[in-house]
Protein backbone atom coordinates (compact mmCIF):
# COMPACT_ATOMS: atom_id res chain seq x y z
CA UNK A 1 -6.73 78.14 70.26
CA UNK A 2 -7.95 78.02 73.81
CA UNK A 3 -12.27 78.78 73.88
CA UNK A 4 -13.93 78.81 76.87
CA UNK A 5 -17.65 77.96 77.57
CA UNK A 6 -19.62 80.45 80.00
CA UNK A 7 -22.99 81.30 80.72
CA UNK A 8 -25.04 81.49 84.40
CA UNK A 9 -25.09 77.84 85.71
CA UNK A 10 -27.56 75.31 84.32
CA UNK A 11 -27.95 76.63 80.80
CA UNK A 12 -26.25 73.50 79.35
CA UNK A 13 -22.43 74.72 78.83
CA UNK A 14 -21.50 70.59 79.53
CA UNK A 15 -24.44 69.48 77.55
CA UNK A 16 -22.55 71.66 74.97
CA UNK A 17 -19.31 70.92 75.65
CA UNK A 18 -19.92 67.18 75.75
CA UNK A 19 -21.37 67.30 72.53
CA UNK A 20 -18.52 69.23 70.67
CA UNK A 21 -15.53 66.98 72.84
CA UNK A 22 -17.47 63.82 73.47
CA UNK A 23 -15.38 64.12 76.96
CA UNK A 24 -18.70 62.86 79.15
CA UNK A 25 -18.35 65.91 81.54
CA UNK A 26 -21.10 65.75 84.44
CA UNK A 27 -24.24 67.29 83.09
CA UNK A 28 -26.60 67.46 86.05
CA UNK A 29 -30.07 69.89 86.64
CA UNK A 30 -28.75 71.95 89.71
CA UNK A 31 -26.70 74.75 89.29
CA UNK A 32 -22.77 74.47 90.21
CA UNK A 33 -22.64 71.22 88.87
CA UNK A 34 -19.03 71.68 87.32
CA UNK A 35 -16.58 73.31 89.53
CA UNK A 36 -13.26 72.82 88.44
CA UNK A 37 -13.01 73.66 84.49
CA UNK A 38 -13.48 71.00 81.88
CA UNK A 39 -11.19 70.60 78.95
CA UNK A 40 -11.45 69.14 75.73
CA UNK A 41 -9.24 69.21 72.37
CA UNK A 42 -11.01 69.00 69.21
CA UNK A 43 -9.37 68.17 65.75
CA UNK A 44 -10.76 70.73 62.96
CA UNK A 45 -10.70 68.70 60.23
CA UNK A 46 -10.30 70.51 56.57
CA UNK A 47 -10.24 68.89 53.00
CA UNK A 48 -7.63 71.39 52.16
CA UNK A 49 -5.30 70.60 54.60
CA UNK A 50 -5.39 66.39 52.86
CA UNK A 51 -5.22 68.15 49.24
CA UNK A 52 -2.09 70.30 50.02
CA UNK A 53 -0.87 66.81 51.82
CA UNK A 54 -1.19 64.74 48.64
CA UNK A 55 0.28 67.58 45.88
CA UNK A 56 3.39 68.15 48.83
CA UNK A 57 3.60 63.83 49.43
CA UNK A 58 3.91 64.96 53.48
CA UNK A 59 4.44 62.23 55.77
CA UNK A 60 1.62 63.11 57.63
CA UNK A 61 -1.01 65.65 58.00
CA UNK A 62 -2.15 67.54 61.54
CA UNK A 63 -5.26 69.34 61.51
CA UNK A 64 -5.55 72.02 63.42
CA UNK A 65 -7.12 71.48 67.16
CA UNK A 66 -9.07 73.73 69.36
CA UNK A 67 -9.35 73.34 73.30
CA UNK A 68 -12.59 73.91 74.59
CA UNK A 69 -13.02 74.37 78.27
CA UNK A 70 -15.98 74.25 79.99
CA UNK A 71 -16.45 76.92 83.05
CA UNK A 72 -18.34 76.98 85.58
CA UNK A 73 -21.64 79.48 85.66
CA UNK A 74 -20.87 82.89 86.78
CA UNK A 75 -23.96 84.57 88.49
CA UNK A 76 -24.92 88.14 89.52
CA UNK A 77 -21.84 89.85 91.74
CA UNK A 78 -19.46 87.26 90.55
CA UNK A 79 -17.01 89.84 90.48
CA UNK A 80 -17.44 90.60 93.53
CA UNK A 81 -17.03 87.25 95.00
CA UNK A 82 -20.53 86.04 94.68
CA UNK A 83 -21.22 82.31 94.48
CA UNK A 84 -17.52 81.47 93.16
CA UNK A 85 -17.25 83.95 90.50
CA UNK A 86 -13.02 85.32 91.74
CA UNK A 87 -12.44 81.41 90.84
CA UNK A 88 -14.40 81.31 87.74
CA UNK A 89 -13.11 84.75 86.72
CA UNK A 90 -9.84 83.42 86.71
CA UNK A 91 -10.29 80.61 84.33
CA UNK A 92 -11.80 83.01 81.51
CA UNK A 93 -8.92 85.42 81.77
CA UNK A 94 -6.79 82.29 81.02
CA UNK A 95 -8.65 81.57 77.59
CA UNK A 96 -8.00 83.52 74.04
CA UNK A 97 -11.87 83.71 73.35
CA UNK A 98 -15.07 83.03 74.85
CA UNK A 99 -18.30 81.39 74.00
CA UNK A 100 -21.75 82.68 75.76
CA UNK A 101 -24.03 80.14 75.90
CA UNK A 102 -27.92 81.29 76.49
CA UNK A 103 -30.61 79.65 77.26
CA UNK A 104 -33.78 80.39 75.91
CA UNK A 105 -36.24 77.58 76.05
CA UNK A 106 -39.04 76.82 78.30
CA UNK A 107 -38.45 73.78 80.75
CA UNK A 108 -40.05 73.83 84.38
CA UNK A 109 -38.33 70.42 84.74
CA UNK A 110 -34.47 72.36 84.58
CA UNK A 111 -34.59 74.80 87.32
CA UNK A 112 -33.14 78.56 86.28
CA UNK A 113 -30.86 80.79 88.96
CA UNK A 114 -32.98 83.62 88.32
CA UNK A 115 -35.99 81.96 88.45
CA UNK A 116 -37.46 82.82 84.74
CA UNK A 117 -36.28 82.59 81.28
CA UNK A 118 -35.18 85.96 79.70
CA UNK A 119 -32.08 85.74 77.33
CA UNK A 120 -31.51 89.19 77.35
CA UNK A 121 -31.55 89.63 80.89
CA UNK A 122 -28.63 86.93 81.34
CA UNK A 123 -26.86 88.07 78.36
CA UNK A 124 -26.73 91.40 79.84
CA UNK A 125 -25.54 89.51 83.49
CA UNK A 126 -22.74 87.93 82.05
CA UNK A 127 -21.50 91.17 79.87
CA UNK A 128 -21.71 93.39 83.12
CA UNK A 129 -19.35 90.77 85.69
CA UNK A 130 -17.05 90.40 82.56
CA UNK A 131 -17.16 94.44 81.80
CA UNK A 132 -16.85 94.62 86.34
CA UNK A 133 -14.25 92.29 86.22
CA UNK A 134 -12.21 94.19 83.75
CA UNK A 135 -12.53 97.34 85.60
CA UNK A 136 -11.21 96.00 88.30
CA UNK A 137 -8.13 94.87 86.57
CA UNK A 138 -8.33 98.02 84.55
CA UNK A 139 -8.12 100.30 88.02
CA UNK A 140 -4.76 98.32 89.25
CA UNK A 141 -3.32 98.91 86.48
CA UNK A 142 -3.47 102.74 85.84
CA UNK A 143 -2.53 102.79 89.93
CA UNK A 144 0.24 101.28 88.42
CA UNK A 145 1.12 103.22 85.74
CA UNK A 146 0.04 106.51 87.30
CA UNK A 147 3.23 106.35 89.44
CA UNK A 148 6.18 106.80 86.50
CA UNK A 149 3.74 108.14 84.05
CA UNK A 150 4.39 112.22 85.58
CA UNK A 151 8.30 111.98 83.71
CA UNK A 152 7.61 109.77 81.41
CA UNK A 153 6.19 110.41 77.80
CA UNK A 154 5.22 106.83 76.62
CA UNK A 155 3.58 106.12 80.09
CA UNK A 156 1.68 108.96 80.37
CA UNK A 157 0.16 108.38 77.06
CA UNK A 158 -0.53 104.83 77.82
CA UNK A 159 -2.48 106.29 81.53
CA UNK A 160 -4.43 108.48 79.09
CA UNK A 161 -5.42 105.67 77.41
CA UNK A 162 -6.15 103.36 80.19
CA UNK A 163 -8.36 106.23 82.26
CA UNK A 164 -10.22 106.30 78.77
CA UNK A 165 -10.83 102.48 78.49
CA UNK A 166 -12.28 102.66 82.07
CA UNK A 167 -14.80 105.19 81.33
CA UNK A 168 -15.64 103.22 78.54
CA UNK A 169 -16.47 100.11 80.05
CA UNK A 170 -18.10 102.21 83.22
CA UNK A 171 -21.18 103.27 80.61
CA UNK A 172 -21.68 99.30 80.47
CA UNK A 173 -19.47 98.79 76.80
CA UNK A 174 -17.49 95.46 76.39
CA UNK A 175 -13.84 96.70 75.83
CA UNK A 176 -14.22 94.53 72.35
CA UNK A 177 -16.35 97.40 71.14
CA UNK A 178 -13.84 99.76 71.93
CA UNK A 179 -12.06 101.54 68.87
CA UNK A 180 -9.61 104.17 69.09
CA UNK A 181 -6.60 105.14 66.81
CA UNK A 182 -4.94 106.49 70.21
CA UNK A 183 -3.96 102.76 70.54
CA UNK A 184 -1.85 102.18 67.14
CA UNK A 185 -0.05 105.34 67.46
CA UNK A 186 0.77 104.02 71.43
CA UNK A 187 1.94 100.80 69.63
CA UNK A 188 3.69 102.89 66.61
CA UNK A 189 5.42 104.73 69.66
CA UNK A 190 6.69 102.00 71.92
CA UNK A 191 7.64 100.42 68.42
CA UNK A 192 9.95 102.59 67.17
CA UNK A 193 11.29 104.15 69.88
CA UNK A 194 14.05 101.64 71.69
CA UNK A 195 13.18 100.97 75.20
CA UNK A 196 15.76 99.15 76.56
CA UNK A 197 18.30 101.24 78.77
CA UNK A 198 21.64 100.56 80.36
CA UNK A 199 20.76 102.02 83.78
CA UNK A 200 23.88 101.66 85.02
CA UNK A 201 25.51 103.76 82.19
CA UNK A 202 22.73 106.39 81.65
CA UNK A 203 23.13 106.93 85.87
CA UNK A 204 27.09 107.47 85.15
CA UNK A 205 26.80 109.78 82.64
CA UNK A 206 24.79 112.11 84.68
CA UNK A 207 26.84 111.70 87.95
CA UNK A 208 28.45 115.00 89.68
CA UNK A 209 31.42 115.08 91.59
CA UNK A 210 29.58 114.79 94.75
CA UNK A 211 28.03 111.93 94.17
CA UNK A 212 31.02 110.11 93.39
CA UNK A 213 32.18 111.39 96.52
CA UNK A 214 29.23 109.62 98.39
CA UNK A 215 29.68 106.38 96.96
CA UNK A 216 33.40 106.24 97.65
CA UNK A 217 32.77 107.06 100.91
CA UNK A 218 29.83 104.42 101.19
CA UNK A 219 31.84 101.88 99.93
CA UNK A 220 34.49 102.49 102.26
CA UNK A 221 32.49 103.06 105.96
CA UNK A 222 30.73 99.88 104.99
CA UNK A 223 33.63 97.47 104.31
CA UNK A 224 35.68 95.30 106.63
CA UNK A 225 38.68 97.48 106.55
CA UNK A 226 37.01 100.59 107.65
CA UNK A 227 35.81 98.88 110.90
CA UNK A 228 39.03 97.31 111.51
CA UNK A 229 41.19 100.40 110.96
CA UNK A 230 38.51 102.31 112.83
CA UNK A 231 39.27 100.32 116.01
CA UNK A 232 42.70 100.12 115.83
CA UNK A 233 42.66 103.76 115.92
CA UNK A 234 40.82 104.03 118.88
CA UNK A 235 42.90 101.70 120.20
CA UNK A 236 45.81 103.33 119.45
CA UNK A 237 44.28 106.63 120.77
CA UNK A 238 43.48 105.19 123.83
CA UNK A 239 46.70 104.01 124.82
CA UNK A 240 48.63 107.31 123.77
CA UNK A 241 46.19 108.89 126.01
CA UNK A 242 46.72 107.09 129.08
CA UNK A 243 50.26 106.33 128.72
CA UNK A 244 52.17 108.87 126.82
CA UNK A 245 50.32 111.94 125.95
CA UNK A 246 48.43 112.31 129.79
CA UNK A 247 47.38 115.62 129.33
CA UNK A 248 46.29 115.74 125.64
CA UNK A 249 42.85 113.78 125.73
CA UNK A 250 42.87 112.62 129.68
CA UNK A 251 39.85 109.99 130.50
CA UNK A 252 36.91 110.29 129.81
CA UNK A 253 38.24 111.32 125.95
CA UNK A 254 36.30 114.27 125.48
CA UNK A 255 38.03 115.22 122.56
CA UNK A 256 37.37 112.04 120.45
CA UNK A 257 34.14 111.62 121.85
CA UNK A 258 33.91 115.08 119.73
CA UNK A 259 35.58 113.71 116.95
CA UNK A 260 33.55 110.71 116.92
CA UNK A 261 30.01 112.51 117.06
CA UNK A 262 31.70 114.76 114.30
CA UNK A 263 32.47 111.70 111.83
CA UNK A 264 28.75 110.16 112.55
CA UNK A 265 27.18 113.39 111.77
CA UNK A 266 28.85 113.56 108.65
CA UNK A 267 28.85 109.98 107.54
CA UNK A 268 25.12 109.53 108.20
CA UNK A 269 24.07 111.89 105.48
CA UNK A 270 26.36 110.85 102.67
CA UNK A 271 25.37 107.11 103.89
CA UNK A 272 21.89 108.78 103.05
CA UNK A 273 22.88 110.55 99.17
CA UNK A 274 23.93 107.27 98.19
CA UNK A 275 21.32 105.19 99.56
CA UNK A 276 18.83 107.42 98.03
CA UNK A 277 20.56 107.17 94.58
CA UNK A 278 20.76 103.56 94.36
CA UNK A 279 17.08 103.40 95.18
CA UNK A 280 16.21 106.18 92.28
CA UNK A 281 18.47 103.27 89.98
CA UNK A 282 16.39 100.66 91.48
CA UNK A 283 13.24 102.72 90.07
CA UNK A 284 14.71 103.16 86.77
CA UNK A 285 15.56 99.88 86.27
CA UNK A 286 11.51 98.65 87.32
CA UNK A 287 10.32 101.25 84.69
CA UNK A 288 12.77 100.22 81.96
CA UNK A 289 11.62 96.51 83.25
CA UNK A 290 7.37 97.49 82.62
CA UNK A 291 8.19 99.28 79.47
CA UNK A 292 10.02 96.66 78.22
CA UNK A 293 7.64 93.84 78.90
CA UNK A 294 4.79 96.26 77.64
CA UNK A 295 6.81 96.79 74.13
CA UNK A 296 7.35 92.83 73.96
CA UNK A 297 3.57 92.29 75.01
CA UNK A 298 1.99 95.11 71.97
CA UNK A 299 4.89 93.54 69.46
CA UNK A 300 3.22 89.84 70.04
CA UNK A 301 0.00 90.88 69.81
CA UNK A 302 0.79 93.12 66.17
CA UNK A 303 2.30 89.72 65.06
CA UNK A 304 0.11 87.50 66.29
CA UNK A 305 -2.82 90.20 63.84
CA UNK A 306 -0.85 89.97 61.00
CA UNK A 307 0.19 86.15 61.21
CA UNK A 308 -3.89 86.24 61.63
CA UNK A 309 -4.07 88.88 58.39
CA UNK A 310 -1.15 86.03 56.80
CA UNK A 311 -3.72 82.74 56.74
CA UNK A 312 -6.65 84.37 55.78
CA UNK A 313 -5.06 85.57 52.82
CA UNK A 314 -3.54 82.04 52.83
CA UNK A 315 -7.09 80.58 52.55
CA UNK A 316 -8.06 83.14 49.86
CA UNK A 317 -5.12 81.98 47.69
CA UNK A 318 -5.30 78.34 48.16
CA UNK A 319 -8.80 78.47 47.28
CA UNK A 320 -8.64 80.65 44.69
CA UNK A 321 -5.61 77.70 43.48
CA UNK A 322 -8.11 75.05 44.08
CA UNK A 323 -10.48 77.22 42.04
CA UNK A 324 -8.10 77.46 39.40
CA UNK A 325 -6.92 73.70 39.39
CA UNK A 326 -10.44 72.48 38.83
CA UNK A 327 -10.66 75.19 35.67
CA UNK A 328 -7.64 73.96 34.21
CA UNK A 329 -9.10 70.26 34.40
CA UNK A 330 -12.41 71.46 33.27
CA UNK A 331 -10.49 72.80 30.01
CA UNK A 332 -8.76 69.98 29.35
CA UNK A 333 -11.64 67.88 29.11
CA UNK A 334 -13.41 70.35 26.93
CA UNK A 335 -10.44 69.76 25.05
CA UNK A 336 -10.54 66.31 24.67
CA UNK A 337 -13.87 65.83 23.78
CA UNK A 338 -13.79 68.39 21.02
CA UNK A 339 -10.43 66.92 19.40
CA UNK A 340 -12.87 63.69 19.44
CA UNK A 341 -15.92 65.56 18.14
């Protein structure tokens, strides 16, 4: 697990961090001090963990380990570039949770960005560049979306959702607070249905006559052999021109300047069909790509809950195990003392 460490600068997020890692981060009394993220990794030891190692006689026994990182204070209009909030803003998007440190004592030796001391005040600072920040994010993606979501079912349910979530978080709300049971049946939907789409096979099965026409035709004006049998003819009509047929198509060719205007007229609008159809592929393919990585994305995240769901259920059993293992010894020594009584 990857926690990060925020708060306005000069609340003591490396005072805290140096305490939990022991890392010696620079702790100084001006704001900005840290600039470049701290990180830390913390063993979380767990007299379970060295119970279950001695019953199972393991080799050896690794606790689990959280990585704090220590970021650098955001201030007000961080998200919109203020101080070096883009950069800090970054670094929490890369963390699984966060942890808001506050201050609330009264120093007049540690200087405050604001000036005074009022918790709430900076609590609220921090929520609304986080809540800004995920706007932001929030608005590129439903630009995104809003493009393939007029044909598509999935998509357009997903933009419904998205256009919701901003509203949300526009009334001030942390998207954390957001419930909805829009979202599991957008999960039960991308789920079930199979996304994955041979584009190539689904474009064949719909293609007309014509357009088979305008691909052969494609294929051919655009390959070597075209251009070389193309010249030869004009070659060849050139020189039955002047030399045997005099009268037929006499300099300056009028007649296969005709012909040739003809063929260009022609060729540059089939050219055009099957241009335009292999960019309409080129679009299916980037919407079977999205929905795709969406589906993979929401099916990681439902595991990653119930693996969550998994090892607290894990903990309940193993303690209620433990719980049971101490009963059992309990009895037995009620035992043996009343067999000697």
């Amino acid at each position: 697990m990857k926690l990060g460490i925020v708060g306005l600068p000069n609340v003591g997020k490396s005072t805290l961090f140096n305490s939990l890692t022991k890392a010696g981060a620079l702790s100084a009394n001006y704001p900005f001090a840290t600039i470049d993220p701290n990180v830390g990794i913390v063993a979380v030891p767990d007299e379970r963990i060295v119970k279950l190692g001695e019953l199972y006689h393991t080799k050896k026994v690794t606790p689990a380990t959280i990585e704090f990182v220590d970021i650098a204070g955001l201030v007000k209009g961080a998200s919109k570039g203020e101080g070096l909030g883009n950069k800090f803003l970054s670094h929490i998007r890369e963390v699984d949770a966060i942890a808001h440190v506050v201050r609330c004592f009264e120093d007049t030796n540690v200087i405050h960005v604001d000036g005074s001391i009022d918790p709430i005040r900076d609590i609220e600072t921090i929520n609304y560049e986080l809540i800004f920040s995920d706007v932001e994010i929030l608005e590129r993606r439903i630009a995104k979306t809003t493009r393939g979501a007029r044909n598509d079912k999935v998509l357009a349910k997903e933009l419904d959702f998205q256009q919701r979530m901003k509203a949300f978080l526009e009334e001030g709300n942390l998207a954390i607070k957001y419930e909805t049971e829009d979202e599991d049946e957008l999960i039960d939907l991308l789920v079930d249905k199979s996304i994955a789409m041979d584009v190539d096979k689904a474009d064949k099965d719909n293609e007309k006559f014509g357009d088979k026409v305008a691909d052969k035709l494609t294929e051919i004006a655009g390959s070597w052999s075209f251009i070389i049998g193309f010249s030869l003819f004009l070659v060849i009509w050139v020189l039955l021109n002047v030399y045997v047929f005099v009268n037929l198509d006499p300099y300056p060719f009028v007649f296969l300047n005709l012909l040739l205007s003809c063929i260009a007229a022609l060729q540059a609008p089939v050219i055009m069909m099957s241009q335009n159809r292999s960019a309409k592929k080129d679009s299916m393919r980037s919407k079977n790509d999205y929905k795709t990585d969406l589906k993979s994305e929401l099916i990681l995240e439902d595991l990653h809950d119930k693996m969550d769901t998994i090892l607290k259920n894990q903990k309940k059993i193993l303690s209620k195990l433990e719980d049971d293992k101490n009963e059992w010894y309990r009895n037995k020594i009620r035992a043996f003392f009343c067999i000697w009584c």
